[in-house]
C-alpha atoms as a PDB file:
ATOM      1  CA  UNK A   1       0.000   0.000   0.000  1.00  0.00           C
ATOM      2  CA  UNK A   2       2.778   2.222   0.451  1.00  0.00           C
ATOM      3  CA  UNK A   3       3.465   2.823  -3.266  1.00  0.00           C
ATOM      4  CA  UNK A   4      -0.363   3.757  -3.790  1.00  0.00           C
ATOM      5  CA  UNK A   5       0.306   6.232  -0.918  1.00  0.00           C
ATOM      6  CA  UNK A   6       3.288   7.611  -3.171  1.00  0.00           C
ATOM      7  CA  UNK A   7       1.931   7.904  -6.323  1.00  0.00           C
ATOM      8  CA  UNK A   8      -1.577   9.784  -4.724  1.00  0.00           C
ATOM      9  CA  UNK A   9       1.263  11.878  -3.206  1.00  0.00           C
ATOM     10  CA  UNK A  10       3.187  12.369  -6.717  1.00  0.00           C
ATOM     11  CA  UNK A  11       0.054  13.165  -8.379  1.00  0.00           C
ATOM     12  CA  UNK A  12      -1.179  15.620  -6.420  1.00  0.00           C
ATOM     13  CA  UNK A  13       2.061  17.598  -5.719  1.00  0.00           C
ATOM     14  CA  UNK A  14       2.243  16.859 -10.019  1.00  0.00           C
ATOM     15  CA  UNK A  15      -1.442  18.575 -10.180  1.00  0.00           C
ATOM     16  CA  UNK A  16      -0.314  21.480  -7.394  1.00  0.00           C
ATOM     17  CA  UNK A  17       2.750  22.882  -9.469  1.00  0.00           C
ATOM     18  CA  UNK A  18       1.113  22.626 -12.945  1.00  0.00           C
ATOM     19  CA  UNK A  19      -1.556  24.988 -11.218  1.00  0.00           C
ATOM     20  CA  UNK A  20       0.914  27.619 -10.073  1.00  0.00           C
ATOM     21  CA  UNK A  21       3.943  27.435 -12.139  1.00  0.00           C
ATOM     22  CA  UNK A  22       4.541  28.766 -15.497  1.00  0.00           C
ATOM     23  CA  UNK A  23       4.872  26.391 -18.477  1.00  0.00           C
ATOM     24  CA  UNK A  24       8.483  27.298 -19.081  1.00  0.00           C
ATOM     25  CA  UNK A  25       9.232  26.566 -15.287  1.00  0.00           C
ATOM     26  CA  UNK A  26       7.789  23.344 -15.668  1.00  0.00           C
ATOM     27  CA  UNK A  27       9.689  22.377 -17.713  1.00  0.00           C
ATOM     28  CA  UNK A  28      12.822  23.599 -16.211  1.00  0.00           C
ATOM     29  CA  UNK A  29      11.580  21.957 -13.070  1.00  0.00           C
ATOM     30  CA  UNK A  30      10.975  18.275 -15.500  1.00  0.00           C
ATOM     31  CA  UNK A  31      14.718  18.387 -16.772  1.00  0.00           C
ATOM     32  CA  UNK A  32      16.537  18.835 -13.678  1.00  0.00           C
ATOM     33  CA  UNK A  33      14.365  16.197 -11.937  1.00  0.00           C
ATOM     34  CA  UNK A  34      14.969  13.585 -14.438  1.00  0.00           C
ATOM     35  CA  UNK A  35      18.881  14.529 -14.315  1.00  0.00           C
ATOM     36  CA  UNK A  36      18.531  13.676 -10.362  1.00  0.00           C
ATOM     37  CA  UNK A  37      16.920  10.760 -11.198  1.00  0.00           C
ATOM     38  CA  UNK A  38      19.495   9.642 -13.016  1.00  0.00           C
ATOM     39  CA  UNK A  39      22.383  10.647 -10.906  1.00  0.00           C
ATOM     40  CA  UNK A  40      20.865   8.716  -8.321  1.00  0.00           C
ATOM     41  CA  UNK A  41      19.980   5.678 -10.153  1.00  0.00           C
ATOM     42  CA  UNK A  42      23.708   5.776 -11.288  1.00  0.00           C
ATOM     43  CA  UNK A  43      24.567   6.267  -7.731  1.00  0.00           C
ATOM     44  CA  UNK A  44      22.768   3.268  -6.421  1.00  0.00           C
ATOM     45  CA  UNK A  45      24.054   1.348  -9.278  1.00  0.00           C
ATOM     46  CA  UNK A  46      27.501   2.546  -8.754  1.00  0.00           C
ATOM     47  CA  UNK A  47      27.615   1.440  -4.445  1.00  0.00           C
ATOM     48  CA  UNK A  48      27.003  -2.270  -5.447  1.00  0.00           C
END
């Protein structure tokens, strides 16, 4: 059940921002959270 809790929790907070951010800070926002995604996925895979 925890991972329904997250994803309710992603969407919303996903739903928030679009409401009060600008479509050009979206964006920005996107990029450099799927760059930190994938400096920590290369993090996780690097510490094994």
């Amino acid at each position: 059940m925890e991972t329904c809790t997250e994803l309710y929790f992603l969407s919303t907070l996903a739903c928030q921002l679009f409401q009060c951010m600008e479509e050009d800070e979206i964006e920005i926002l996107a990029s450099n959270l799927l760059l930190l995604s994938h400096m920590l996925e290369r993090m996780l895979v690097g510490s094994h």
